[in-house]
N, C-alpha and C. Protein backbone atom coordinates (compact mmCIF):
# COMPACT_ATOMS: atom_id res chain seq x y z
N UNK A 1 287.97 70.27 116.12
CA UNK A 1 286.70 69.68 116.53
C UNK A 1 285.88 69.45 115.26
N UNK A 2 285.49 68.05 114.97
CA UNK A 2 284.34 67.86 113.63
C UNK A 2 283.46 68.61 114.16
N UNK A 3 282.46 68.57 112.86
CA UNK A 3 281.25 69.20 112.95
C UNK A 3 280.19 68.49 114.08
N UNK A 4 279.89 67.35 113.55
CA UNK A 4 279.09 66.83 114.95
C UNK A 4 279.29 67.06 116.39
N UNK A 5 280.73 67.16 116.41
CA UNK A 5 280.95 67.50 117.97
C UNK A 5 280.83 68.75 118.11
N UNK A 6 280.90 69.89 117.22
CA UNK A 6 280.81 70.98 117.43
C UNK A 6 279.16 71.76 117.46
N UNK A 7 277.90 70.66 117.02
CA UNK A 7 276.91 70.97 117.03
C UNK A 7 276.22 70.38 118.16
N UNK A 8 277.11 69.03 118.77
CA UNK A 8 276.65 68.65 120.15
C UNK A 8 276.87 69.97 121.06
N UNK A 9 278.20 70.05 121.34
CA UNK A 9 278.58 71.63 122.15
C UNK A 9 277.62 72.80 122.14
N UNK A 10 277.18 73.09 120.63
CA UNK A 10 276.08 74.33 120.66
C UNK A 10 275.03 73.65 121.38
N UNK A 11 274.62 73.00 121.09
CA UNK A 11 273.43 72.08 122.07
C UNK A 11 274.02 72.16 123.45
N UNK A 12 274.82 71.50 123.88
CA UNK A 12 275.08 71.32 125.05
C UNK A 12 274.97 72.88 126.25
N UNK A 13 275.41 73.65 124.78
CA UNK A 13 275.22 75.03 125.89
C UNK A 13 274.25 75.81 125.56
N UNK A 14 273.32 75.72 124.44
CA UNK A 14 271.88 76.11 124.82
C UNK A 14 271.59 75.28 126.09
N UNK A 15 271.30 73.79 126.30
CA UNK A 15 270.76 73.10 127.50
C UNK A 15 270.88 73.89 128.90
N UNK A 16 272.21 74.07 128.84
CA UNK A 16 272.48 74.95 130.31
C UNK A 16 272.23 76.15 130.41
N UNK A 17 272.39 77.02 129.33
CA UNK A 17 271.37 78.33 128.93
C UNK A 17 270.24 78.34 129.37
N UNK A 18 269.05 77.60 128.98
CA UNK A 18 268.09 76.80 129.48
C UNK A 18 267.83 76.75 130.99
N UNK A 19 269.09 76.11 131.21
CA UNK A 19 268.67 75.17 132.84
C UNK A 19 268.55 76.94 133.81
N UNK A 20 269.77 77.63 133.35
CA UNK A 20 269.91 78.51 133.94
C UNK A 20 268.72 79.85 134.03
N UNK A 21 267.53 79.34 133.24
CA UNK A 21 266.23 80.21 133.71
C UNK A 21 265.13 79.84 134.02
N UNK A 22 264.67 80.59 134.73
CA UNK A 22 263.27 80.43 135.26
C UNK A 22 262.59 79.84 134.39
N UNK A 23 261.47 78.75 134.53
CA UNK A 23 260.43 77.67 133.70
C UNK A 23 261.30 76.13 133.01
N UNK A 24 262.40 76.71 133.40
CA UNK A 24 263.09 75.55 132.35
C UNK A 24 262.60 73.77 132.77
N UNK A 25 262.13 73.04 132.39
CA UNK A 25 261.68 71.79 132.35
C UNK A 25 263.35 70.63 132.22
N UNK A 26 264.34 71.53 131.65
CA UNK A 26 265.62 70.72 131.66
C UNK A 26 266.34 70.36 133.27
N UNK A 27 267.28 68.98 132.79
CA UNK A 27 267.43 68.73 134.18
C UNK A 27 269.32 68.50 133.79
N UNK A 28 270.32 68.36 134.43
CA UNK A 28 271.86 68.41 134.58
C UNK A 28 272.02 66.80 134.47
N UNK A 29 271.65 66.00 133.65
CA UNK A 29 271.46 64.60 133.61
C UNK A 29 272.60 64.05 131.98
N UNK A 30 273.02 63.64 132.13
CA UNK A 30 273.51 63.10 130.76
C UNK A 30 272.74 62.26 129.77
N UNK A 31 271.69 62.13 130.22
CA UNK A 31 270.31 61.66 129.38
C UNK A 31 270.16 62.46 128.17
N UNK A 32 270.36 64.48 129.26
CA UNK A 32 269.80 65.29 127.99
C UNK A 32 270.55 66.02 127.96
N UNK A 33 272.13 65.42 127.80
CA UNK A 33 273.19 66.00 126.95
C UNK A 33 273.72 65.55 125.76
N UNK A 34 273.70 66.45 124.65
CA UNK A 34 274.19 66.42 123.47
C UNK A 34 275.55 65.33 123.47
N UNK A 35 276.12 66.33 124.40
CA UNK A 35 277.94 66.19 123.97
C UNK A 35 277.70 64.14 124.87
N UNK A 36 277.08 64.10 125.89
CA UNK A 36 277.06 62.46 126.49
C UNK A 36 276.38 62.01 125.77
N UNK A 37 275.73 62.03 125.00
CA UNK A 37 274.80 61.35 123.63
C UNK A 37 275.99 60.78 122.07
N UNK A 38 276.61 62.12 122.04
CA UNK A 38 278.08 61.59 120.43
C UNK A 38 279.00 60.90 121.44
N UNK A 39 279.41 61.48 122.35
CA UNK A 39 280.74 60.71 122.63
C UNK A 39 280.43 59.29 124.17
N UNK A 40 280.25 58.63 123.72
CA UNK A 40 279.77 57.49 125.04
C UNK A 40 281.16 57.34 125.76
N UNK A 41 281.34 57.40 126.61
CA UNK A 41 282.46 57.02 127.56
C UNK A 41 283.24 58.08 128.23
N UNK A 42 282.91 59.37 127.31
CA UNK A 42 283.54 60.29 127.02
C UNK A 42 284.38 60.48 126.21
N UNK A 43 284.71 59.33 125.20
CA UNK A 43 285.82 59.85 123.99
C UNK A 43 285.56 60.53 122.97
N UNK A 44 286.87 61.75 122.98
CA UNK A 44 286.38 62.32 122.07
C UNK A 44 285.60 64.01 122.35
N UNK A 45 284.72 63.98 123.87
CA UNK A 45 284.36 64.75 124.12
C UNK A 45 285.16 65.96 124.51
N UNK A 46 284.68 67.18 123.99
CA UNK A 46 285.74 68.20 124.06
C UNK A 46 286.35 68.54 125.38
N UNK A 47 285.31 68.47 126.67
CA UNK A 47 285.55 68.66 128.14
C UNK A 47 286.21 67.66 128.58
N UNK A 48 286.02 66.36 127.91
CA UNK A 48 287.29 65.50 128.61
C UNK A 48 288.72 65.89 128.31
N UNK A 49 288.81 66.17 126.77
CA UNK A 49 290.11 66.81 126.08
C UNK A 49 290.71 68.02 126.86
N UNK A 50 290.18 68.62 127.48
CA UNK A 50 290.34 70.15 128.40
C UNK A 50 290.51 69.45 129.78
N UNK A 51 289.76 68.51 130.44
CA UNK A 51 290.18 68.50 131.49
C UNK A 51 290.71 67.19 132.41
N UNK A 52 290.52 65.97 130.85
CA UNK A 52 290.91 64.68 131.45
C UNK A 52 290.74 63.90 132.51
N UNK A 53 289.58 64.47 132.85
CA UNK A 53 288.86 64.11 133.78
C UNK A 53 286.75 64.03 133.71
N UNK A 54 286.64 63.72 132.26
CA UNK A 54 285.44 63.87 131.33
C UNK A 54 284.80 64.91 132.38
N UNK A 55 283.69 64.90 132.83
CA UNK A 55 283.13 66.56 133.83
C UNK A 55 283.80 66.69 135.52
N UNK A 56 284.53 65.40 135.69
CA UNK A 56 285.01 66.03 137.18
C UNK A 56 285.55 67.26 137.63
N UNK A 57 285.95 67.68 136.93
CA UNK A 57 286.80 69.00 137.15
C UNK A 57 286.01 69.93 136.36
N UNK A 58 284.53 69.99 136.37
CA UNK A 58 284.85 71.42 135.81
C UNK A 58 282.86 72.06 136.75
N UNK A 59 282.25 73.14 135.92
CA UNK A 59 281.13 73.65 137.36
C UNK A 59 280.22 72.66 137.12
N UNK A 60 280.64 71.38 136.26
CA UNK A 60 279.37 70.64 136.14
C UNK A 60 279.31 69.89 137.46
N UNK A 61 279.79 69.54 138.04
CA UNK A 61 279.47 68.65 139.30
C UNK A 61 278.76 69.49 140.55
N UNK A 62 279.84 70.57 140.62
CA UNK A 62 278.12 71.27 142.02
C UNK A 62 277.41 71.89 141.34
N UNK A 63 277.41 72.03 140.12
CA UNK A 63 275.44 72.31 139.74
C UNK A 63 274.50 71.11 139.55
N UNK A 64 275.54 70.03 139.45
CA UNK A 64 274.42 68.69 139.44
C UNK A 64 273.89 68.21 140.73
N UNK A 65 275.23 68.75 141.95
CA UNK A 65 274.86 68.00 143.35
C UNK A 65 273.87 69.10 144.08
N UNK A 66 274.14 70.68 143.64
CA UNK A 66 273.07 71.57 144.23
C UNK A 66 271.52 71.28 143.55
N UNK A 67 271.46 70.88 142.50
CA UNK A 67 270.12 70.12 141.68
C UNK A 67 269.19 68.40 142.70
N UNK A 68 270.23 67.90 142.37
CA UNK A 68 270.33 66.76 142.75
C UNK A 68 269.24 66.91 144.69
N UNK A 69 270.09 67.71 145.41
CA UNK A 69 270.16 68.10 146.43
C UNK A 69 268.68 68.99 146.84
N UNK A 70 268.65 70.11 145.92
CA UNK A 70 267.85 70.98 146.34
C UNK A 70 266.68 71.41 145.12
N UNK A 71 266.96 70.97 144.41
CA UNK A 71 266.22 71.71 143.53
C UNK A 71 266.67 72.85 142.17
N UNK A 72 265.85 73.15 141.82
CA UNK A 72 266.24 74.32 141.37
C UNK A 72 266.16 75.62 141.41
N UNK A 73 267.22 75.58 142.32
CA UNK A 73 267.24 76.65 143.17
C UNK A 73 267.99 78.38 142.49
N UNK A 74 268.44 79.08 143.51
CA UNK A 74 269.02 80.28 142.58
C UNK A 74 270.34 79.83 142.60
N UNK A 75 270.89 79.30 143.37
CA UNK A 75 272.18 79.15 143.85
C UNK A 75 272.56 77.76 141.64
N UNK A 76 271.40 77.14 141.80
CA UNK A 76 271.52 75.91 140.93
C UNK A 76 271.55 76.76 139.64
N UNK A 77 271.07 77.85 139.52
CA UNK A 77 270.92 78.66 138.12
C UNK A 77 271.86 78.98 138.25
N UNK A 78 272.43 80.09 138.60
CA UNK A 78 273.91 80.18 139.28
C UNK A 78 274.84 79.62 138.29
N UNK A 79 275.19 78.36 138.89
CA UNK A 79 276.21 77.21 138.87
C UNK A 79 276.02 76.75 137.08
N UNK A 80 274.39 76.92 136.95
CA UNK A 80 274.04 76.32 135.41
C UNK A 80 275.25 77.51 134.52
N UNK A 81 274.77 78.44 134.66
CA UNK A 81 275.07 79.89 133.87
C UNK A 81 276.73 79.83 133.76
N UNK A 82 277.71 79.10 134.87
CA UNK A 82 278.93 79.33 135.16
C UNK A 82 279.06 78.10 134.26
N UNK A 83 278.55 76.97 134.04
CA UNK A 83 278.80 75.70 132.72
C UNK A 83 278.53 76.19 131.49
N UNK A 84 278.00 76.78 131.49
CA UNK A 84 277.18 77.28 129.81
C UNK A 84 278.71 78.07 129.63
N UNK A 85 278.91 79.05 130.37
CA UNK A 85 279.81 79.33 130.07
C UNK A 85 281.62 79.30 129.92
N UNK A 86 281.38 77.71 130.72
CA UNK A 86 282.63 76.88 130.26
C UNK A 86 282.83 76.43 129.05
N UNK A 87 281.45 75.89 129.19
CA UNK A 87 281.07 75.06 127.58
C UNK A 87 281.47 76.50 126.72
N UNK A 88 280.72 77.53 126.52
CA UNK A 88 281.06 78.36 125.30
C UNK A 88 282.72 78.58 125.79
N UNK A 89 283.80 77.98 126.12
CA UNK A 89 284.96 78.57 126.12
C UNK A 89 285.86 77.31 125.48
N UNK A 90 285.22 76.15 125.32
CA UNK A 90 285.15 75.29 124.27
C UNK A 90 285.57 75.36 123.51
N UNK A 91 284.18 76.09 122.75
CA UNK A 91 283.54 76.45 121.97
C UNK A 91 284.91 77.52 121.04
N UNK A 92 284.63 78.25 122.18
CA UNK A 92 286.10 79.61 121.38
C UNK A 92 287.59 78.90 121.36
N UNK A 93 287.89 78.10 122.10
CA UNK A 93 288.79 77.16 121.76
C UNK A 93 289.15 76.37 120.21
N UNK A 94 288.09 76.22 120.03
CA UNK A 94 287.76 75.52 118.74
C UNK A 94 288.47 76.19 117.54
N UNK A 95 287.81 77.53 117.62
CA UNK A 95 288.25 78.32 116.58
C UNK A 95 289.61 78.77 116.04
């Protein structure tokens, strides 16, 4: 993983770090993701490389549809906390 992509990722999983507490102003949008900001289409992006399916397959989709849906709820922090910590497995991948 270059460096840029590897400083999108730290970003990407502070964001969901973030989403996953109380006050957070962040939203599960690819607007205000790092990693959908370097790689447009998804190429390149490390979660597409893992699951070839750029986020279909992984807890990003029902924390976006429990968001989307309800709010931000506990169930939505939840779901945030279980991405952050996909993303950091990435991350340890990398190494």
């Amino acid at each position: 993983m270059d460096k840029k992509t590897k400083i999108a990722l730290k970003a990407s999983i502070q964001h969901w770090d973030n989403m996953s507490k109380a006050g957070s102003k962040e939203g599960p949008f690819s607007e205000e993701c790092a990693l959908c900001g370097l790689c447009w289409g998804c190429f390149g992006c490390p979660v597409d490389l893992r699951t070839g399916d750029c986020c279909g397959d992984t807890p990003y989709r029902p924390a976006h549809a429990e968001f989307v849906s309800h709010g931000r709820t506990a169930k939505f922090k939840r779901l945030a906390k279980i991405e952050k910590e996909f993303l950091e497995s990435l991350l340890e991948d990398s190494k």
